[in-house]
Structure formats: C-alpha cells, structure tokens
Protein backbone atom coordinates (compact mmCIF):
# COMPACT_ATOMS: atom_id res chain seq x y z
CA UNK A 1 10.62 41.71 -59.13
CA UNK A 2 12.95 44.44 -57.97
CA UNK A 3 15.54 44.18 -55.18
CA UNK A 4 17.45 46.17 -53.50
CA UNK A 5 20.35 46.22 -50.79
CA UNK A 6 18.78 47.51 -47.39
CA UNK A 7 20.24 48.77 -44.13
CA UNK A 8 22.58 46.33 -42.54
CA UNK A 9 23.18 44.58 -46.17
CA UNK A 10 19.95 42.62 -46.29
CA UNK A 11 18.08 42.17 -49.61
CA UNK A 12 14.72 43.49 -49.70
CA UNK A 13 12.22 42.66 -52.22
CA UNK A 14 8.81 43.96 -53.58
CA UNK A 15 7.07 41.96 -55.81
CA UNK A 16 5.51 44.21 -58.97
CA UNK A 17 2.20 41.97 -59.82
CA UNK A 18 0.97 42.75 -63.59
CA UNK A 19 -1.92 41.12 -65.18
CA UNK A 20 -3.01 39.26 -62.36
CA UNK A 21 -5.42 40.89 -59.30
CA UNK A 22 -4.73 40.49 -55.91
CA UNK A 23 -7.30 37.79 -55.09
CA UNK A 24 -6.17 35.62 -58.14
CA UNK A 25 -2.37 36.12 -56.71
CA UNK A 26 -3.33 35.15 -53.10
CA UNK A 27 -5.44 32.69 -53.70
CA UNK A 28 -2.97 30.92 -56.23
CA UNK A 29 0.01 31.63 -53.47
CA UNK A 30 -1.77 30.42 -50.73
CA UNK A 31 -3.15 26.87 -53.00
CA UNK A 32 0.81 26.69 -53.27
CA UNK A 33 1.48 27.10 -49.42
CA UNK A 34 -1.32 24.89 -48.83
CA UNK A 35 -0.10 22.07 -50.77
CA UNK A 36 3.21 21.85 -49.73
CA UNK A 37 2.14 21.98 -46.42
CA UNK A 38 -0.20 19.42 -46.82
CA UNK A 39 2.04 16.87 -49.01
CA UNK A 40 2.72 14.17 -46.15
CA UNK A 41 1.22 10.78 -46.18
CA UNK A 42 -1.19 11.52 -43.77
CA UNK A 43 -2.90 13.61 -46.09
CA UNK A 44 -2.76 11.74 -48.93
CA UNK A 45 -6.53 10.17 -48.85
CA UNK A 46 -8.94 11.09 -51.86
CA UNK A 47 -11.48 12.79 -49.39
CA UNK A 48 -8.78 14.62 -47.82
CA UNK A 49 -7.69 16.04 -50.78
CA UNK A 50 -11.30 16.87 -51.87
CA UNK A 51 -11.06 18.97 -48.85
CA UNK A 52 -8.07 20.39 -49.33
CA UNK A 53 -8.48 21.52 -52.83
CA UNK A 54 -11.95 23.08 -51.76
CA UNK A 55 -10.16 24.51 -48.74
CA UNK A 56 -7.67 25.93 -51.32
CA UNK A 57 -10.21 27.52 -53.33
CA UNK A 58 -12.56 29.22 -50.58
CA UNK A 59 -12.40 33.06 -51.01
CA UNK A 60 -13.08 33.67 -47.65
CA UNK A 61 -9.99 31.47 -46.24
CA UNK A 62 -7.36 33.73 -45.37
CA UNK A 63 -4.04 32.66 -47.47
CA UNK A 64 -1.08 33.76 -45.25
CA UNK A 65 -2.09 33.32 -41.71
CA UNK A 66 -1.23 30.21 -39.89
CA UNK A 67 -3.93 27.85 -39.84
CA UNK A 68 -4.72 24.73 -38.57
CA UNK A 69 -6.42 21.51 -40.70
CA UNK A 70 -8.59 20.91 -37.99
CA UNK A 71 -9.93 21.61 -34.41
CA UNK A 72 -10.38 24.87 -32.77
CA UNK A 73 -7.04 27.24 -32.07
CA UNK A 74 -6.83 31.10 -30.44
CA UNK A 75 -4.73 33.43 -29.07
CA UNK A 76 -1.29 33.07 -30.61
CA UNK A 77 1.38 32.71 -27.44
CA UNK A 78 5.58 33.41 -27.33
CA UNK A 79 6.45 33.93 -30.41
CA UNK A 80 9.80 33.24 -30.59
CA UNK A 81 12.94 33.52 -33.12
CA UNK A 82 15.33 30.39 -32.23
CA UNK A 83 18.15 28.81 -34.03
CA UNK A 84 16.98 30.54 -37.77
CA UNK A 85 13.28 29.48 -37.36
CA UNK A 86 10.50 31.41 -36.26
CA UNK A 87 8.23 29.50 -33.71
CA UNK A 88 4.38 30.16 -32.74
CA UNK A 89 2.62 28.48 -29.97
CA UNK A 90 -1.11 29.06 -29.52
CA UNK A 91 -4.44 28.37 -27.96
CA UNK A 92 -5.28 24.87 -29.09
CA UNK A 93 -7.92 22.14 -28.32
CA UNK A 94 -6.75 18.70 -29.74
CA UNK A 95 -10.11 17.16 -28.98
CA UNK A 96 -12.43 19.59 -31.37
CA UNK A 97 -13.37 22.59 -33.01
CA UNK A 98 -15.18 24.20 -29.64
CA UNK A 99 -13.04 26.32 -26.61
CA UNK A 100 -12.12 23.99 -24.05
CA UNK A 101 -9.66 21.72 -22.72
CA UNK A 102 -6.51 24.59 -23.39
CA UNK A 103 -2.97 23.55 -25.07
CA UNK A 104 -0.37 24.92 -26.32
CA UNK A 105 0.07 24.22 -30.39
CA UNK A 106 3.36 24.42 -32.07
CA UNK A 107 4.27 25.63 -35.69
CA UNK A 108 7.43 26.74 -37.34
CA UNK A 109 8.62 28.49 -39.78
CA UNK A 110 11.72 29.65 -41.93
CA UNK A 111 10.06 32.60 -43.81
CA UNK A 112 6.64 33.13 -41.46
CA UNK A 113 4.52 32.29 -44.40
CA UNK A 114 5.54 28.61 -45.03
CA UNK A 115 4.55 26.66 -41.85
CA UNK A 116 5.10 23.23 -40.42
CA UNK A 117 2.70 22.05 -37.76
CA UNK A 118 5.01 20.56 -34.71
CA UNK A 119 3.58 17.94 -31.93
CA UNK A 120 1.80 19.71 -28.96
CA UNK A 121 4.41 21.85 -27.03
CA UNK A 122 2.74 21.77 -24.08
CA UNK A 123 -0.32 20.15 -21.96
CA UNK A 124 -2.57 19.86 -19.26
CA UNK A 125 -0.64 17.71 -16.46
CA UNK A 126 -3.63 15.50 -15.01
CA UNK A 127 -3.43 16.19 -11.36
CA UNK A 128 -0.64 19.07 -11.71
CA UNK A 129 -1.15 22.68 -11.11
CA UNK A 130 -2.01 23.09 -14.83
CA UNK A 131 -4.51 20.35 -14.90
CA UNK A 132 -7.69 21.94 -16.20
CA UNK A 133 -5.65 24.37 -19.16
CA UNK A 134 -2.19 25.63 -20.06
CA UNK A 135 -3.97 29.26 -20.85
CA UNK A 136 -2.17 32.19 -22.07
CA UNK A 137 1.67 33.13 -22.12
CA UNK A 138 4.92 34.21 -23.73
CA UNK A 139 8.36 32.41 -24.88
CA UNK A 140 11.63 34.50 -23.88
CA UNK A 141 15.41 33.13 -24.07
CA UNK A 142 17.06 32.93 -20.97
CA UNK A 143 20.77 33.15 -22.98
CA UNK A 144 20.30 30.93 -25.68
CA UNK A 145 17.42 28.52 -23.36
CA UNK A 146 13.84 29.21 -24.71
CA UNK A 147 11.87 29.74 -21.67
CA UNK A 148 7.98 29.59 -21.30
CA UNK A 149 6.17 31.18 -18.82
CA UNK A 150 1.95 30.30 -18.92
CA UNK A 151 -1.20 30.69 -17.02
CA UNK A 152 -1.78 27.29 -15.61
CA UNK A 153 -5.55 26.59 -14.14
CA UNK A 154 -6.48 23.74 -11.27
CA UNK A 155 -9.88 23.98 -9.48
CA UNK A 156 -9.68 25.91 -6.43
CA UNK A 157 -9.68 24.33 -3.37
CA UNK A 158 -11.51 27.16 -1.64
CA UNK A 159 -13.55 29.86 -2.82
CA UNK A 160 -11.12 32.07 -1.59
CA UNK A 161 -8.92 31.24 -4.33
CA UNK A 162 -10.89 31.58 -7.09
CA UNK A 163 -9.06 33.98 -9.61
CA UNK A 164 -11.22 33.13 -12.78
CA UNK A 165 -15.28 32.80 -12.40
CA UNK A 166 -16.86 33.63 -15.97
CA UNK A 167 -20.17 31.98 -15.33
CA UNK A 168 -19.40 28.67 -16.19
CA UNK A 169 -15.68 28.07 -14.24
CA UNK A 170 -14.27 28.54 -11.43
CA UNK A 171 -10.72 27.83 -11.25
CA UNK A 172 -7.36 29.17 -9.47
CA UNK A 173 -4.66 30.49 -11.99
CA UNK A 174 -0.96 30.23 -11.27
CA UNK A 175 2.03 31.93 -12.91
CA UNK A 176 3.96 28.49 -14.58
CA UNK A 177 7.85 28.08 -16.44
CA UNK A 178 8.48 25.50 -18.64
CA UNK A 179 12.28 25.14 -20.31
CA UNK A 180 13.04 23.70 -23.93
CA UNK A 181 14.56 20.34 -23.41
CA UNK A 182 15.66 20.37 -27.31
CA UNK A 183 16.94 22.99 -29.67
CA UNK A 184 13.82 22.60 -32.26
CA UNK A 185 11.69 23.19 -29.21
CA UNK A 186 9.15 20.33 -29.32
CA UNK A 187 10.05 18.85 -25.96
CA UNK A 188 9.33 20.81 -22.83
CA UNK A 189 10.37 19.98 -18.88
CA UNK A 190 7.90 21.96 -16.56
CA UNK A 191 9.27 23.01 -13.24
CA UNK A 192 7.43 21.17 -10.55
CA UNK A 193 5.71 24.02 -8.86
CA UNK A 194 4.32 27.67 -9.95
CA UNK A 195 6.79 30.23 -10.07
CA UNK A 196 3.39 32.54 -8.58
CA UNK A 197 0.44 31.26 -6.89
C-alpha cells in the first residue's frame, strides 16, 4: 500500500495488488463486506447462510454497490452526507422483487463501501397525497436539517389531472417535503400538504 498526504492534508491511498487478479480481489473483498454486513441474528439460519455464501461467490454479483438481501430496489434518491455518514435512499418495494407499491429505502455508510440497511425512511400515507408511491426525489440540508423533497402519487380525481398515464396508471403527482425528525435520519415528519400540486 502506498499513501500519501493530499490537498487539504487528507491521506490518500492506492492499493498496489500483486499476485492476486482483480476478480479474485473483488470477489474476496466483497465475501468480506458481505459478511459483516450480514452478521446479525436475523441472518443467522443455515439456509440463509447457504444463500449468502452462494450469493458471496456469484461472479456476476457486483461486490461494491449497495445491494439489498431481498425484494426489488431502483433509482437511488438524496444522497446525502450528514453528521460523518453518508446516507442513500432509493426506490424500494418491501412487498417483493417486482416494481410497484414505491418507498423510500434507507442505507448508511461511513466509507460508501461498508453499508448498513436502516428501517424504511419513508412511505406511502394510506389516504394522503402520497398514497399510491413516494416516487423519485433528492435530500438537501436546510442548515444542518436534512430535508426531503419527493414525487408523491394519489389517483386523480379528474382526468384533467392526470400527470402520469404509462398504459397501466393513471395518477396525479405532487411536489412533497418531508424533514428529519432525528439526527441518524430514520424518522421522518411529512408536511401535511404538497409544497406543488
């Protein structure tokens, strides 16, 4: 390994790999990252960890992206730097691996390689303006408040208001703001109305 001082008095590193080819190194860093961020109780099972070691060992799994153990995710949303951890919400459907039914995951991270799934930042609010997806968005800080602003979608009352109509939906988006209510952002207080309609 050789370091270095950079601009600013950071220390940089590049990593010199010898004897060892790039897909043995990945694949042996990212069984590592994998099994540290699987070591909880919850996936301690046998079967589980028949699935995680053959996880581990598939070629074609990418090693250093952010992945989830199950169920269908998409567009990463507000990335955000906050309080010395890196934060990434994204496209997620808690109820299976298929598009539908639109939340916002959580992860963190100190190092954006190591990552620690968080609970669901934020939800569909049955009856609310958000009610059939919490779609697309981006994190800012309002000072030091992490702000959200997303792409909520409720069925139009009028055909008038349709904004989306792919085929299959039909549904009025509006412009939504959601504040941290914590400092390790995994509690969220949605304003009451759209901040656009």
């Amino acid at each position: 390994m050789v370091t270095g001082k950079a601009k600013g008095g950071r220390v940089s590193c590049v990593t010199i790999m010898s004897r060892s080819s790039r897909r043995t190194f990945l694949r042996n860093a990212g069984a590592a990252a994998l099994a540290s961020a699987f070591s909880s109780q919850a996936w301690a099972s046998p079967s589980r960890q028949r699935a995680q070691a053959k996880l581990a060992s598939d070629p074609r799994r990418p090693q250093f992206h952010l992945l989830l153990a199950a169920n269908w995710m998409n567009d990463p949303n507000g990335p955000i730097y906050h309080k010395g951890r890196y934060h990434m919400f994204y496209q997620y459907n808690p109820n299976g691996a298929f598009w539908g039914s639109m939340h916002w995951g959580h992860a963190t991270s100190p190092d954006m390689v190591h990552w620690q799934h968080e609970p669901i930042a934020l939800a569909p609010t049955p009856g609310g303006y958000d009610q059939d997806g919490v779609f697309s968005g981006s994190a800012i800080l309002e000072g030091e408040r992490p702000v959200i602003i997303y792409t909520g979608v409720q069925p139009p009352r009028s055909s008038t208001e349709i904004t989306l109509d792919d085929g299959q939906h039909k549904w009025r988006e509006v412009q939504c703001l959601a504040t941290s209510a914590d400092s390790d952002l995994r509690s969220w207080k949605k304003l009451p109305e759209p901040i656009i309609v």
